[in-house]
C-alpha atoms as a PDB file:
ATOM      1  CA  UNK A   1      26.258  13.695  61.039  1.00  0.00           C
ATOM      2  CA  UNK A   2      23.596  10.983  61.517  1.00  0.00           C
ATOM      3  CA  UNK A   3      21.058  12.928  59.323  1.00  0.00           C
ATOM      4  CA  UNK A   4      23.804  13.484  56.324  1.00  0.00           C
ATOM      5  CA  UNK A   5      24.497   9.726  56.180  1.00  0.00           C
ATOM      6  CA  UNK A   6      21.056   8.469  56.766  1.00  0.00           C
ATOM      7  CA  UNK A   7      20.145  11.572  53.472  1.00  0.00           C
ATOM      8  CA  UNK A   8      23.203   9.670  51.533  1.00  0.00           C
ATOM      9  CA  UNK A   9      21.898   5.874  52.494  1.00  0.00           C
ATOM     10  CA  UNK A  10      17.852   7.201  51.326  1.00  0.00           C
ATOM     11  CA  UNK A  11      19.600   8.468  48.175  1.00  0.00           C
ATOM     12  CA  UNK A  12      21.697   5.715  46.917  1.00  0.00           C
ATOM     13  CA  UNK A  13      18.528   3.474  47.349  1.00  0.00           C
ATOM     14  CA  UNK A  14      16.318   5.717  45.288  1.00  0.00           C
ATOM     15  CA  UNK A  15      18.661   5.314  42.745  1.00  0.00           C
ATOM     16  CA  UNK A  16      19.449   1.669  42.867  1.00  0.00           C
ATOM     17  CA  UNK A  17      15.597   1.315  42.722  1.00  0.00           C
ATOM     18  CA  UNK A  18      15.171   3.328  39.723  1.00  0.00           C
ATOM     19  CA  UNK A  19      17.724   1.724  37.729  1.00  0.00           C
ATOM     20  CA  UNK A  20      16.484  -2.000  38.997  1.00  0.00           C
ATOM     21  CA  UNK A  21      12.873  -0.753  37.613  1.00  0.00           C
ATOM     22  CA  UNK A  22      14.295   0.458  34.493  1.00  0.00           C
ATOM     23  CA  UNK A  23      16.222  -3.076  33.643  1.00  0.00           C
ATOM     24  CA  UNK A  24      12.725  -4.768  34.639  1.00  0.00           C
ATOM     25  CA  UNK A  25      11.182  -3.051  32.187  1.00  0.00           C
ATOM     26  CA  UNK A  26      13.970  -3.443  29.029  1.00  0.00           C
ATOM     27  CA  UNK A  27      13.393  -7.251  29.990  1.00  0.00           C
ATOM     28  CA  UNK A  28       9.554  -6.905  29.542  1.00  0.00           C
ATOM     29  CA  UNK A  29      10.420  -5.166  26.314  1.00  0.00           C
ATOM     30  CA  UNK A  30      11.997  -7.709  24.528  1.00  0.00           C
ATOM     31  CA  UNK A  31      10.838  -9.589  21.262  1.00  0.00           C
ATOM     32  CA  UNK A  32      11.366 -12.833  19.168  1.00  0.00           C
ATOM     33  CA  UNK A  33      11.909 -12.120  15.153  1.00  0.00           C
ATOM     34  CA  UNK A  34      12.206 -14.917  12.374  1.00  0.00           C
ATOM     35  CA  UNK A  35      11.785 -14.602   9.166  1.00  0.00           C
ATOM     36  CA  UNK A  36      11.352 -18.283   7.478  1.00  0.00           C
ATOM     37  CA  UNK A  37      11.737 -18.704   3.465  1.00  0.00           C
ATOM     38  CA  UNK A  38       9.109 -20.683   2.463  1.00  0.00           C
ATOM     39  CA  UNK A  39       7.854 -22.215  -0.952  1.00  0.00           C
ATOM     40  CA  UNK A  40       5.544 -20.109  -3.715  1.00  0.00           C
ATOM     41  CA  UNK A  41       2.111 -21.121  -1.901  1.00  0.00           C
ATOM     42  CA  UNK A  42       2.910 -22.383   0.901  1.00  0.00           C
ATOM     43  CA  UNK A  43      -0.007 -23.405   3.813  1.00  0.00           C
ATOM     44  CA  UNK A  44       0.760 -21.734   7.457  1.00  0.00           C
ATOM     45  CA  UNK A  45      -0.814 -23.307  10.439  1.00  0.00           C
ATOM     46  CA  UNK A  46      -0.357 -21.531  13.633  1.00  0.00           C
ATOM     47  CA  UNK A  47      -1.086 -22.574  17.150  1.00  0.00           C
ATOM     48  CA  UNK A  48      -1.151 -20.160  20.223  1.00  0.00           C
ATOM     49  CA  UNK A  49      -3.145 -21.085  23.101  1.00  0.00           C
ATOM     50  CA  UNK A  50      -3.021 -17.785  25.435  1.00  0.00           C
ATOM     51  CA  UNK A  51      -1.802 -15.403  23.114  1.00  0.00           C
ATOM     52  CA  UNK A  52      -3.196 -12.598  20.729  1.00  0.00           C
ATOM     53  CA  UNK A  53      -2.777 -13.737  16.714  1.00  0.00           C
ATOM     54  CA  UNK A  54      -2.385 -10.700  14.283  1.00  0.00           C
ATOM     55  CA  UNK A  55      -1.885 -12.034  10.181  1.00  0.00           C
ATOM     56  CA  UNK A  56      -0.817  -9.404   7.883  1.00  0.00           C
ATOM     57  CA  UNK A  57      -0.798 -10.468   3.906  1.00  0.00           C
ATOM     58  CA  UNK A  58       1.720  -8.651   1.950  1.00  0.00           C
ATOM     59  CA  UNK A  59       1.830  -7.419  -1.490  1.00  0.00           C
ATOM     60  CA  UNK A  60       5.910  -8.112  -1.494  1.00  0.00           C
ATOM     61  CA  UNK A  61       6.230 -10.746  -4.155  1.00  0.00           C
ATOM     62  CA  UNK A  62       9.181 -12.563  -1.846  1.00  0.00           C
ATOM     63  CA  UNK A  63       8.319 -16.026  -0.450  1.00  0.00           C
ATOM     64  CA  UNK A  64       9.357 -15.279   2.887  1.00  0.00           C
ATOM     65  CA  UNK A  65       6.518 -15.649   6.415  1.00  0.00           C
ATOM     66  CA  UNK A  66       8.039 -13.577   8.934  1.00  0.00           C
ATOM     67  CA  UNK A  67       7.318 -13.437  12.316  1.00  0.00           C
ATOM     68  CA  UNK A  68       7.516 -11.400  15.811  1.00  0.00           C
ATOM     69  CA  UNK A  69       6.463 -12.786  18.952  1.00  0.00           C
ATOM     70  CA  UNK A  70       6.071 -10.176  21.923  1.00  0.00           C
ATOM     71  CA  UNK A  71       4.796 -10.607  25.694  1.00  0.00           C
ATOM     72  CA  UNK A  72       3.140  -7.929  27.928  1.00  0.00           C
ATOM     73  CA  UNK A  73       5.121  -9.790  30.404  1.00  0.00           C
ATOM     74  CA  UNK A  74       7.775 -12.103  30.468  1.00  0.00           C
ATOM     75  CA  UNK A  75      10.667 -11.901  28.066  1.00  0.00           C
ATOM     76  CA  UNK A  76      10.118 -14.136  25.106  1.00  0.00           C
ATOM     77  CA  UNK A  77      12.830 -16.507  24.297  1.00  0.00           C
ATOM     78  CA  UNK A  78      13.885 -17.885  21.665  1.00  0.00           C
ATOM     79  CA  UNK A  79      12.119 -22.058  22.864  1.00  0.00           C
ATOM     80  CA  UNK A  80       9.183 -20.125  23.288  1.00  0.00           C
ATOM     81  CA  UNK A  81       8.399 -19.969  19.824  1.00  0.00           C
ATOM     82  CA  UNK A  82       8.632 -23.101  16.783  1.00  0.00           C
ATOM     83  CA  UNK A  83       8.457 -22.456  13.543  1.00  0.00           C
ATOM     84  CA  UNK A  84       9.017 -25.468  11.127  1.00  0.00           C
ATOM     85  CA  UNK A  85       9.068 -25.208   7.074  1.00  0.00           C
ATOM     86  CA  UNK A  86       8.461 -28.976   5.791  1.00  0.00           C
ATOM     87  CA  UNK A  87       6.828 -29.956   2.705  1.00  0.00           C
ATOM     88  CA  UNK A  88       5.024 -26.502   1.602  1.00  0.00           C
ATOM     89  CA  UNK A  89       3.871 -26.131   4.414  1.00  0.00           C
ATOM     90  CA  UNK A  90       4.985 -23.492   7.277  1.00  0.00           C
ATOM     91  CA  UNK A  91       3.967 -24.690  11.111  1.00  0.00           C
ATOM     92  CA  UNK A  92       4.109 -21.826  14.214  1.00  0.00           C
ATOM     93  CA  UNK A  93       3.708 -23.084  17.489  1.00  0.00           C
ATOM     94  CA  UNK A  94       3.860 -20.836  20.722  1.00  0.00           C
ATOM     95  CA  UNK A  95       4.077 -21.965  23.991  1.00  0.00           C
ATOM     96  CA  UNK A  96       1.367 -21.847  26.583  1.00  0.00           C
ATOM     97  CA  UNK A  97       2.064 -19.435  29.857  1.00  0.00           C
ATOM     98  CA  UNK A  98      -0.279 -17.518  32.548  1.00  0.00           C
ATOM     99  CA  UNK A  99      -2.226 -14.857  30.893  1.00  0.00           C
ATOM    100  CA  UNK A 100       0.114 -11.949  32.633  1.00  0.00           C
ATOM    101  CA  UNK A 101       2.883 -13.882  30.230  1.00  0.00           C
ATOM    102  CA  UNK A 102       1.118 -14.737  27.275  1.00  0.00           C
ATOM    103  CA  UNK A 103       2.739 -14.144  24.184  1.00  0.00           C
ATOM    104  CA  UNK A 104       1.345 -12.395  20.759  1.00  0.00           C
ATOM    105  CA  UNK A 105       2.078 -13.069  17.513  1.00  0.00           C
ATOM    106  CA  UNK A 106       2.694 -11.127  14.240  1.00  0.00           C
ATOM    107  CA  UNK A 107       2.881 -13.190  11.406  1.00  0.00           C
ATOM    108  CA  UNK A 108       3.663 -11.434   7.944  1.00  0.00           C
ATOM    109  CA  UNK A 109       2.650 -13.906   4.709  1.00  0.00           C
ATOM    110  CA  UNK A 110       3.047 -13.113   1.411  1.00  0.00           C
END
């Protein structure tokens, strides 16, 4: 009797386990998109301390920058990221966290 319920108690924790793991990860997996319309020409400045920066031009004719911020670690929310349109111009700023947490950037001009 002992052995069945200790069997049932080893079980039910494998399980909780795995699914605890599994939401840890869905956290990890989560991104920031933006997309900001912008003028014609428009200069982009963007400032990330920790984090990878990847700029892709695109041949779309549409004055839009968009964006995606991702982390190897922490979630990314959505004060993690600026992104400010004034004046022609188009500023990005990304916080600063531990290298674990950093966050990358995407940034799509056109």
């Amino acid at each position: 009797m002992l052995d069945v319920n200790l069997r049932r108690l080893c079980l039910i924790a494998s399980c909780l386990l795995v699914s605890l793991s599994g939401m840890r990860d869905e956290a990890r997996a989560q991104s920031l998109e933006r997309e900001l319309n912008t003028p014609g020409n428009a200069q982009v400045t963007i400032r990330n301390r920790n984090g990878r920066v990847t700029v892709m031009a695109s041949d779309d004719p549409q004055t839009k920058v968009s964006l995606k911020a991702t982390s190897p670690g922490a979630a990314v929310d959505e004060r993690d990221v600026t992104s400010v349109v004034k004046d022609g111009a188009v500023t990005i700023e990304v916080r600063a966290r531990r290298e674990q947490d950093r966050i990358d950037l995407t940034v799509r001009v056109p």
